[in-house]
Protein backbone atom coordinates (compact mmCIF):
# COMPACT_ATOMS: atom_id res chain seq x y z
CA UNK A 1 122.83 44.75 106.25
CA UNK A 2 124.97 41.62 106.56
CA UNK A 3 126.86 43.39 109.20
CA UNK A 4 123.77 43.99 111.65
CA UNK A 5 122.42 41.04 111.12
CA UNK A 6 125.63 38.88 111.93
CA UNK A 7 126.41 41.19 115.55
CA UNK A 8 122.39 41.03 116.29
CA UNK A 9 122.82 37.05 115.93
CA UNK A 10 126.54 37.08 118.10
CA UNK A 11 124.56 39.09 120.70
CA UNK A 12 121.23 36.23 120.71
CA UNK A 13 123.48 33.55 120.89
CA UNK A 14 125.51 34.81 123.30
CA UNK A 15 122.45 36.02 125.98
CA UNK A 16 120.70 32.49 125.11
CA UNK A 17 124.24 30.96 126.09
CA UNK A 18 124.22 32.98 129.78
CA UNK A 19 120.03 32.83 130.34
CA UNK A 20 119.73 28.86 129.35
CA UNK A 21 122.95 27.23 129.10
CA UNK A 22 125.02 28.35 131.81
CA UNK A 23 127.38 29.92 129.52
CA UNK A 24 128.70 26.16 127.89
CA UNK A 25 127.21 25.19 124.77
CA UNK A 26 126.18 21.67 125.85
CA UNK A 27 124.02 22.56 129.21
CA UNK A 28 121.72 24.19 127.38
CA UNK A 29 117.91 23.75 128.21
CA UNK A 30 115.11 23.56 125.71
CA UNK A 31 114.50 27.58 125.51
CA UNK A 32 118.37 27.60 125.10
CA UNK A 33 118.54 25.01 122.28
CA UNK A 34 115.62 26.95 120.11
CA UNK A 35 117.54 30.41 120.94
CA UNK A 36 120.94 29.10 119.70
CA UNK A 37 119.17 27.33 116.98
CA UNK A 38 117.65 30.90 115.95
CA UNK A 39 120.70 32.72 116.34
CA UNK A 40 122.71 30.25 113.93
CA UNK A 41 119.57 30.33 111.61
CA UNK A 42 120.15 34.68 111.43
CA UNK A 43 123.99 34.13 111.36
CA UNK A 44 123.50 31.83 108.14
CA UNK A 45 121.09 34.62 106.05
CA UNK A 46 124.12 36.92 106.98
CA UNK A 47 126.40 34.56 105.25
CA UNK A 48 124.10 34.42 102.22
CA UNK A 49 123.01 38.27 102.25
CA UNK A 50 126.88 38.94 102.39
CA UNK A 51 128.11 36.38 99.68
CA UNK A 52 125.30 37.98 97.23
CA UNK A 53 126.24 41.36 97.74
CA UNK A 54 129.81 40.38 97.23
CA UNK A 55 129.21 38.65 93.87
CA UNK A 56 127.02 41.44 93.28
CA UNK A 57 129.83 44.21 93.40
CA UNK A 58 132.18 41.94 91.96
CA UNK A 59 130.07 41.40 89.00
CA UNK A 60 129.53 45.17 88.70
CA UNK A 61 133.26 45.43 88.74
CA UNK A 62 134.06 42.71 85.85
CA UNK A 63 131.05 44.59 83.75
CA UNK A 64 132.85 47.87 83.82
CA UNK A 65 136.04 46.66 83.22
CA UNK A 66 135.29 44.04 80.57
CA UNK A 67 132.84 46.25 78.23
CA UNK A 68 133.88 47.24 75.28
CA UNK A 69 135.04 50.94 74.93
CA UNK A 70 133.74 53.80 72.71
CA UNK A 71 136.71 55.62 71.24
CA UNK A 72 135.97 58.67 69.53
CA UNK A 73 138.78 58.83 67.31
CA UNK A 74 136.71 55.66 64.88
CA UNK A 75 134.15 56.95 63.00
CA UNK A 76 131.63 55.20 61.30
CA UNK A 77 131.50 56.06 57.84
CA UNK A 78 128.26 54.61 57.06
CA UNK A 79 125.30 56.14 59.06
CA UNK A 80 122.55 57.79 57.96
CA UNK A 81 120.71 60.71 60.14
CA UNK A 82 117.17 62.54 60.32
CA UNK A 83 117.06 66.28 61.35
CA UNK A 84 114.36 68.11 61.60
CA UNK A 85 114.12 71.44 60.26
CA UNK A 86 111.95 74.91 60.53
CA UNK A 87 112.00 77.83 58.77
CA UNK A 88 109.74 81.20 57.93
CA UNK A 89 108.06 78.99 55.21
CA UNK A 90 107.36 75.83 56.99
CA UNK A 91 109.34 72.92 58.38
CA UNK A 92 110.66 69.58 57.14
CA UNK A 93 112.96 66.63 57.93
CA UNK A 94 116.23 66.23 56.65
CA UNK A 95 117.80 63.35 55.40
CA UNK A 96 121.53 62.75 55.02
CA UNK A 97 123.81 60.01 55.56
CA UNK A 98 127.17 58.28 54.04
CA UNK A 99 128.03 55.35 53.04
């Protein structure tokens, strides 16, 4: 996103400087000054959708490597669980835990 919208601002700014400011940045005419002024306008959201997306995947990064890990091998002894059970005769819940 940042990407398109940084070479579609290059591209303004560059056919505002050859149509209105005969390709030097301080002969520019009124039409030229608003075009520029637009193009630098698109080429700072493409600075700001950028550096959000980049904090965004570097904060996605730092999650998954600074959350804590599940290893298998430590058990909890104290949990407690409900099952539920059916049989022929009817069905239940069972309770069970350890503590």
């Amino acid at each position: 996103m940042s990407s398109y919208l940084t070479l579609s601002a290059r591209s303004k700014y560059n056919d505002a400087l050859k149509a209105h400011c005969g390709g030097m940045t301080n002969g520019c005419d009124s039409i030229g000054l608003t075009q520029t002024h637009d193009a630098r306008h698109q080429a700072n959201i493409a600075t700001i959708v950028f550096s959000v997306g980049l904090a965004a995947a570097g904060g996605g990064v730092a999650l998954y490597l600074l959350a804590p890990k599940h290893h298998a091998e430590k058990a909890d002894d104290s949990a407690l669980y409900v099952v539920p059970s059916v049989s022929a005769d009817g069905g239940g819940l069972v309770f069970g835990g350890g503590f």
